[in-house]
PDB file of N, CA and C in Angstrom:
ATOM      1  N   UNK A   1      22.349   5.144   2.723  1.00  0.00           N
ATOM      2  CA  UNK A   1      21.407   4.134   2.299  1.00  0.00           C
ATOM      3  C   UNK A   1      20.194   4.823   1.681  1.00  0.00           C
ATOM      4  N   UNK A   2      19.934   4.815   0.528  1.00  0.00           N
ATOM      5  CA  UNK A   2      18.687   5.235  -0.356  1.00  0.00           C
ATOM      6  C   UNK A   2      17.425   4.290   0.401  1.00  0.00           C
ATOM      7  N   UNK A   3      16.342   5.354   0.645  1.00  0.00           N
ATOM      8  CA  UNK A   3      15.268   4.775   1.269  1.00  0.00           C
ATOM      9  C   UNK A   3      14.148   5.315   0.091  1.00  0.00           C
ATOM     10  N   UNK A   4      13.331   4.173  -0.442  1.00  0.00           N
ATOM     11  CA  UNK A   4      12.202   4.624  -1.194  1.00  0.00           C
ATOM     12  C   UNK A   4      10.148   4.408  -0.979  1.00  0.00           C
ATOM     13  N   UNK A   5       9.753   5.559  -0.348  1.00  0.00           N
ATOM     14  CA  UNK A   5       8.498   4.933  -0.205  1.00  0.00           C
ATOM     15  C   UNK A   5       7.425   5.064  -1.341  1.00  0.00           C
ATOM     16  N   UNK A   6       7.038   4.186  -1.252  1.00  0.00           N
ATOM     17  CA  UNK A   6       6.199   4.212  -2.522  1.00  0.00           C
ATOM     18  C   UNK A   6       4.414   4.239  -1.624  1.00  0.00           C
ATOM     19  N   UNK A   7       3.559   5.337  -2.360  1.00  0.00           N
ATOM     20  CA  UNK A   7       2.045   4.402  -1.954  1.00  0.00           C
ATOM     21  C   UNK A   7       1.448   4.661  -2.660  1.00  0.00           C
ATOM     22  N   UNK A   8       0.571   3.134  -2.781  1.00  0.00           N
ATOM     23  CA  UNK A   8      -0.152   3.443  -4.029  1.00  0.00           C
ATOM     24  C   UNK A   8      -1.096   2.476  -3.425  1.00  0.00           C
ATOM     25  N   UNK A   9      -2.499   1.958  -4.365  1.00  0.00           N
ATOM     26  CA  UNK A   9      -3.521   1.159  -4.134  1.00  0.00           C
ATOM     27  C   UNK A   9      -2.950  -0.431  -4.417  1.00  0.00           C
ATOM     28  N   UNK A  10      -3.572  -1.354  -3.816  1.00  0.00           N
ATOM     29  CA  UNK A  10      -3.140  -2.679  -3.874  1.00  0.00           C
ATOM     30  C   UNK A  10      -2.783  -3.436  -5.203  1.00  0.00           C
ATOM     31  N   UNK A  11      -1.862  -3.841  -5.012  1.00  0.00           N
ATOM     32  CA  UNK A  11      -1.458  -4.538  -6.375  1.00  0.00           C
ATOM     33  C   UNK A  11      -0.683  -6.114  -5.948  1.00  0.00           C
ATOM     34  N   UNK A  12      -0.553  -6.790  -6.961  1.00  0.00           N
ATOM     35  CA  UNK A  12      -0.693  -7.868  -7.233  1.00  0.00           C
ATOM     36  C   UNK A  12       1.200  -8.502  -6.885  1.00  0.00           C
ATOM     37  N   UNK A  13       1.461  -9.523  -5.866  1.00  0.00           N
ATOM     38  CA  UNK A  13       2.828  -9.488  -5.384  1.00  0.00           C
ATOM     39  C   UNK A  13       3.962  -9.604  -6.399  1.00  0.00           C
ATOM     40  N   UNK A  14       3.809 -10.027  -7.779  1.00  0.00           N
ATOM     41  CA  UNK A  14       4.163 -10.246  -9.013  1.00  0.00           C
ATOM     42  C   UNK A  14       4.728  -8.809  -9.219  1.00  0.00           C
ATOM     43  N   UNK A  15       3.807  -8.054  -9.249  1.00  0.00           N
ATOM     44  CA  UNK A  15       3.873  -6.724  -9.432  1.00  0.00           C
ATOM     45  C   UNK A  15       4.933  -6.361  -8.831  1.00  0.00           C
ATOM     46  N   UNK A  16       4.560  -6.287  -7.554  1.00  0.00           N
ATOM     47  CA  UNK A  16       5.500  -5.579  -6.341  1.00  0.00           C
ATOM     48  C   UNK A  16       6.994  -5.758  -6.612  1.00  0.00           C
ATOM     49  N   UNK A  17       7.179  -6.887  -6.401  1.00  0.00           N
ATOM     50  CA  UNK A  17       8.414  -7.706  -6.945  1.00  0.00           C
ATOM     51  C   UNK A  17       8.955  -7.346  -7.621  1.00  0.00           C
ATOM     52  N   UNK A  18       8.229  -7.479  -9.248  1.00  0.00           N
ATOM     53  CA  UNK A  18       9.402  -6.526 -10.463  1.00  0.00           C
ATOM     54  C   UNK A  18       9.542  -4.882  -9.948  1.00  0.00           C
ATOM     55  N   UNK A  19       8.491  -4.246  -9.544  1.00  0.00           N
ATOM     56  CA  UNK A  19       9.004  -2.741  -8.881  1.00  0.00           C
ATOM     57  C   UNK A  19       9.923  -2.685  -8.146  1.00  0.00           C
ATOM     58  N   UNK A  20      10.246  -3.663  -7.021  1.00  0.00           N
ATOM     59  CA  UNK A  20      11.013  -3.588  -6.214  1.00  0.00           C
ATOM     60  C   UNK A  20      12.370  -3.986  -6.602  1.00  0.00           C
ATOM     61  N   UNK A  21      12.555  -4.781  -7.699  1.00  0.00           N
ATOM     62  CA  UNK A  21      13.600  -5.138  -8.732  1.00  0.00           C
ATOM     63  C   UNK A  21      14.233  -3.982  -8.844  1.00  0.00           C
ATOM     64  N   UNK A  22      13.128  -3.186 -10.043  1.00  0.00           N
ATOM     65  CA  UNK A  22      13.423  -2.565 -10.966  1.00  0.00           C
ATOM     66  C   UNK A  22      14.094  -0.803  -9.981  1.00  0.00           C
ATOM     67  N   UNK A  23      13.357  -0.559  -9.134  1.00  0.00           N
ATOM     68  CA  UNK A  23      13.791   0.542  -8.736  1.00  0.00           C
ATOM     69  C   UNK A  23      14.903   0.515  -7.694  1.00  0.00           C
ATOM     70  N   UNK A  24      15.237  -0.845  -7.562  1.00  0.00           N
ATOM     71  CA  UNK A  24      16.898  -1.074  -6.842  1.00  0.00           C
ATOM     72  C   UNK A  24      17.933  -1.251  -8.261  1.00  0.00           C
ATOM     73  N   UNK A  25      17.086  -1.517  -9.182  1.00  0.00           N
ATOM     74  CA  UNK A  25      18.377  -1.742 -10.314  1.00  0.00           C
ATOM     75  C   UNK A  25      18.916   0.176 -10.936  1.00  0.00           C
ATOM     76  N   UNK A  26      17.775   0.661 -10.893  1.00  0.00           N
ATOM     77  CA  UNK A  26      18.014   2.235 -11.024  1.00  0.00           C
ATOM     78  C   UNK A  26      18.844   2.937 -10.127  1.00  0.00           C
ATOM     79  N   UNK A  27      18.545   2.373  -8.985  1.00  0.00           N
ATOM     80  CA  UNK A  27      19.275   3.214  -7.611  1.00  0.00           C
ATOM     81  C   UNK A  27      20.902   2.793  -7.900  1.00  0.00           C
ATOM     82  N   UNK A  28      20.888   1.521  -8.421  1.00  0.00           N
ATOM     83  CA  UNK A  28      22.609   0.922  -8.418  1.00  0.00           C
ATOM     84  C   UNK A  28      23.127   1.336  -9.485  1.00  0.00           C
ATOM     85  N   UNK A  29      22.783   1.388 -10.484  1.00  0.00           N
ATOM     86  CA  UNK A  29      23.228   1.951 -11.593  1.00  0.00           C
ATOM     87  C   UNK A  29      23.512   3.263 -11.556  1.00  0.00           C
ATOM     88  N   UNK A  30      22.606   4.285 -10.934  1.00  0.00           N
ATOM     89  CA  UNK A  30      22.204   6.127 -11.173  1.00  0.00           C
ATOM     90  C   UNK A  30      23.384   6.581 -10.021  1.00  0.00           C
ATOM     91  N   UNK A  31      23.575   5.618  -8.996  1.00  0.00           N
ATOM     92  CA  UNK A  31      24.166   6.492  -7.954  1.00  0.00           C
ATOM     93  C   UNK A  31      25.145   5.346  -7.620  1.00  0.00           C
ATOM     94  N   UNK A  32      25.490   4.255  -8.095  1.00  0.00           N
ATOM     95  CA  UNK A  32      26.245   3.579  -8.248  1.00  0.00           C
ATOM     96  C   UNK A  32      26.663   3.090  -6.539  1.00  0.00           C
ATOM     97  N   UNK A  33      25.460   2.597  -6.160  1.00  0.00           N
ATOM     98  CA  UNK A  33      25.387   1.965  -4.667  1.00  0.00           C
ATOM     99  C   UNK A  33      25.392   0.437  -5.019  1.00  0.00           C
ATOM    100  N   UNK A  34      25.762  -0.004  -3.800  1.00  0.00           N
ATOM    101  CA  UNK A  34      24.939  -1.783  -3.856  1.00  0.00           C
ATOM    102  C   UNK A  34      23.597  -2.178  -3.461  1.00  0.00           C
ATOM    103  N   UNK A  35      23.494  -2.881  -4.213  1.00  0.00           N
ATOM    104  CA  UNK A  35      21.861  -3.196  -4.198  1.00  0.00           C
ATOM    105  C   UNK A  35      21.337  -3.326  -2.811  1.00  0.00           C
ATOM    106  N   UNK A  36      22.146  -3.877  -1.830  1.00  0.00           N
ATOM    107  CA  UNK A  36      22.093  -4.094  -0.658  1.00  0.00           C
ATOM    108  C   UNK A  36      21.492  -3.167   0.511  1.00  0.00           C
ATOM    109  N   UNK A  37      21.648  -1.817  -0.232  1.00  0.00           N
ATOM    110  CA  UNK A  37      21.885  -0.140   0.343  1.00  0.00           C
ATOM    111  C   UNK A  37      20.599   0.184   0.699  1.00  0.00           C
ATOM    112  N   UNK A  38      19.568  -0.517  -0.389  1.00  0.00           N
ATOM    113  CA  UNK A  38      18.829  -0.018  -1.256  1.00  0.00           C
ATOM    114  C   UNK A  38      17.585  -0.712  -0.220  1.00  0.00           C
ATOM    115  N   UNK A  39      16.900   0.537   0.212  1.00  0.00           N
ATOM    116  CA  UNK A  39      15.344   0.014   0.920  1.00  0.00           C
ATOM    117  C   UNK A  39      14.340   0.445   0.198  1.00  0.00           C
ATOM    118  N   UNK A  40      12.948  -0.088  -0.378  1.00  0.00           N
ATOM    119  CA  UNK A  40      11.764   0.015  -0.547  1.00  0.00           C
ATOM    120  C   UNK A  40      10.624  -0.243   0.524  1.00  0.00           C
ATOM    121  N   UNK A  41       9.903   0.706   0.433  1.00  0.00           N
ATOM    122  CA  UNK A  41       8.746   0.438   1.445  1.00  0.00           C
ATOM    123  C   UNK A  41       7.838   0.830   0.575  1.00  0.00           C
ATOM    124  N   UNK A  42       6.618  -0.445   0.829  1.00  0.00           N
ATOM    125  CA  UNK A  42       5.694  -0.080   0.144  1.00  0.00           C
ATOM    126  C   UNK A  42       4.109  -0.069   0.622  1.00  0.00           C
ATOM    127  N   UNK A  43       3.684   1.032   0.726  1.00  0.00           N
ATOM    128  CA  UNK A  43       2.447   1.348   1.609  1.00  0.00           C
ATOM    129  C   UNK A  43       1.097   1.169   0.628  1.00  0.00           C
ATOM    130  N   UNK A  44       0.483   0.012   1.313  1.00  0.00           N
ATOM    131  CA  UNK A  44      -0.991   0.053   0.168  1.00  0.00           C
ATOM    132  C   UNK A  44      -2.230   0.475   0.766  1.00  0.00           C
ATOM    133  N   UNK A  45      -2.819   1.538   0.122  1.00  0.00           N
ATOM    134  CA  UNK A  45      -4.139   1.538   0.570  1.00  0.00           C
ATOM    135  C   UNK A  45      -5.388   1.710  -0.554  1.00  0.00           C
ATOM    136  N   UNK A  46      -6.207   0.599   0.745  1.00  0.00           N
ATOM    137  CA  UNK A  46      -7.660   0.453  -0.013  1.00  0.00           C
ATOM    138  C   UNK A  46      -8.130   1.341  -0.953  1.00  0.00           C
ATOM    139  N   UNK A  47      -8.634   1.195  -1.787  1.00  0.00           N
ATOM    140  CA  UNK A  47      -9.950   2.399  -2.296  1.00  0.00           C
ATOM    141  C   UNK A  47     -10.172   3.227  -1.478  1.00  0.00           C
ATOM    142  N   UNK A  48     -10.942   2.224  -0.647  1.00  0.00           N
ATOM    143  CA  UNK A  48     -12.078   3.359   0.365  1.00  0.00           C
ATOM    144  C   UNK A  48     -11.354   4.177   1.542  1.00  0.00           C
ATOM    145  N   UNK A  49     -10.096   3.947   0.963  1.00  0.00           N
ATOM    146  CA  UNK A  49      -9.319   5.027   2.085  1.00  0.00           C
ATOM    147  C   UNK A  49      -8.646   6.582   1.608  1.00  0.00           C
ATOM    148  N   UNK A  50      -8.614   6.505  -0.020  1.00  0.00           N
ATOM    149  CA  UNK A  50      -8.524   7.672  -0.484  1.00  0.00           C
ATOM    150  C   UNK A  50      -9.412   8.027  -1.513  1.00  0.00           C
ATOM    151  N   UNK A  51      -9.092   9.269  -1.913  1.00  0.00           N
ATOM    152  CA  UNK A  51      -9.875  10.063  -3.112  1.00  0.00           C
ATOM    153  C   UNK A  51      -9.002  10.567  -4.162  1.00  0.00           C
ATOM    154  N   UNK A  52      -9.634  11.214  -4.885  1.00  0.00           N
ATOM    155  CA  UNK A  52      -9.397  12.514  -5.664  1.00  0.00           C
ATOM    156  C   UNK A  52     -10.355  12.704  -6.608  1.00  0.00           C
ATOM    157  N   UNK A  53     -10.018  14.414  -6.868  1.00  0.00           N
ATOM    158  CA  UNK A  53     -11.013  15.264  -7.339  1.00  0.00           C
ATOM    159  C   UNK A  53     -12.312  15.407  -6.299  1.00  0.00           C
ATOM    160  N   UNK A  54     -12.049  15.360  -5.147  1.00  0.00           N
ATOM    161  CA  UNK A  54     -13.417  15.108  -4.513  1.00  0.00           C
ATOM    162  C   UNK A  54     -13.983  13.839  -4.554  1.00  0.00           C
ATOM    163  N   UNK A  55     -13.716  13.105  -4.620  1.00  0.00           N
ATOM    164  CA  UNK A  55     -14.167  11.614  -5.073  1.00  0.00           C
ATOM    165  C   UNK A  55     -13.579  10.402  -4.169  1.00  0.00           C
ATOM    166  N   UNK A  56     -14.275  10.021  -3.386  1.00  0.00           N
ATOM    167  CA  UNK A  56     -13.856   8.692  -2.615  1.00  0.00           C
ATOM    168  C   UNK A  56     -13.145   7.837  -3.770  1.00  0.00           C
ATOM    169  N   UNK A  57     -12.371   7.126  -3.974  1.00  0.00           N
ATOM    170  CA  UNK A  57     -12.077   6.266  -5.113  1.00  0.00           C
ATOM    171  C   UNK A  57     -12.607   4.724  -5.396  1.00  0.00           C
ATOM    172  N   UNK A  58     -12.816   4.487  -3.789  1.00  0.00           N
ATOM    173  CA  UNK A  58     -13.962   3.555  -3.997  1.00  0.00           C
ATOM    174  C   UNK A  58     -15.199   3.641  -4.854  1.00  0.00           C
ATOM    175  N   UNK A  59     -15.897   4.473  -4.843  1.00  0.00           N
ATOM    176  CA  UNK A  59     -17.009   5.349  -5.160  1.00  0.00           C
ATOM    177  C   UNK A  59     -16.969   5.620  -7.103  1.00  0.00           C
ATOM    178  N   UNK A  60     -15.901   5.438  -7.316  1.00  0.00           N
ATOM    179  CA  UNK A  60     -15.733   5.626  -9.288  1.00  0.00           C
ATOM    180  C   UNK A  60     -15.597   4.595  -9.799  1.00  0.00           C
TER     181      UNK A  60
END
């Protein structure tokens, strides 16, 4: 069973949805599983919970 975690900052359930589509339609096609196989997890966090470059991301 292909397990995929994704994290990224909050996005919009519209969003989520076609990602979660789209990267089970890749998994069935590339490795020729059933869609069924196929787990997404998707971890969101705030701004103010990461950075980069030194940079709170809230903060830019």
């Amino acid at each position: 069973m292909p397990i995929v975690t994704i994290q990224q900052g909050p996005r919009q359930v519209e969003q989520k949805r076609e990602l979660v589509e789209r990267i089970t339609a890749a998994f069935v096609e590339t490795l020729e599983c059933p869609a069924e196989s196929v787990l997404v997890w998707i971890q969101e966090y705030p701004a103010e919970n990461w950075g980069k470059a030194g940079k709170l991301t809230a903060d830019r």
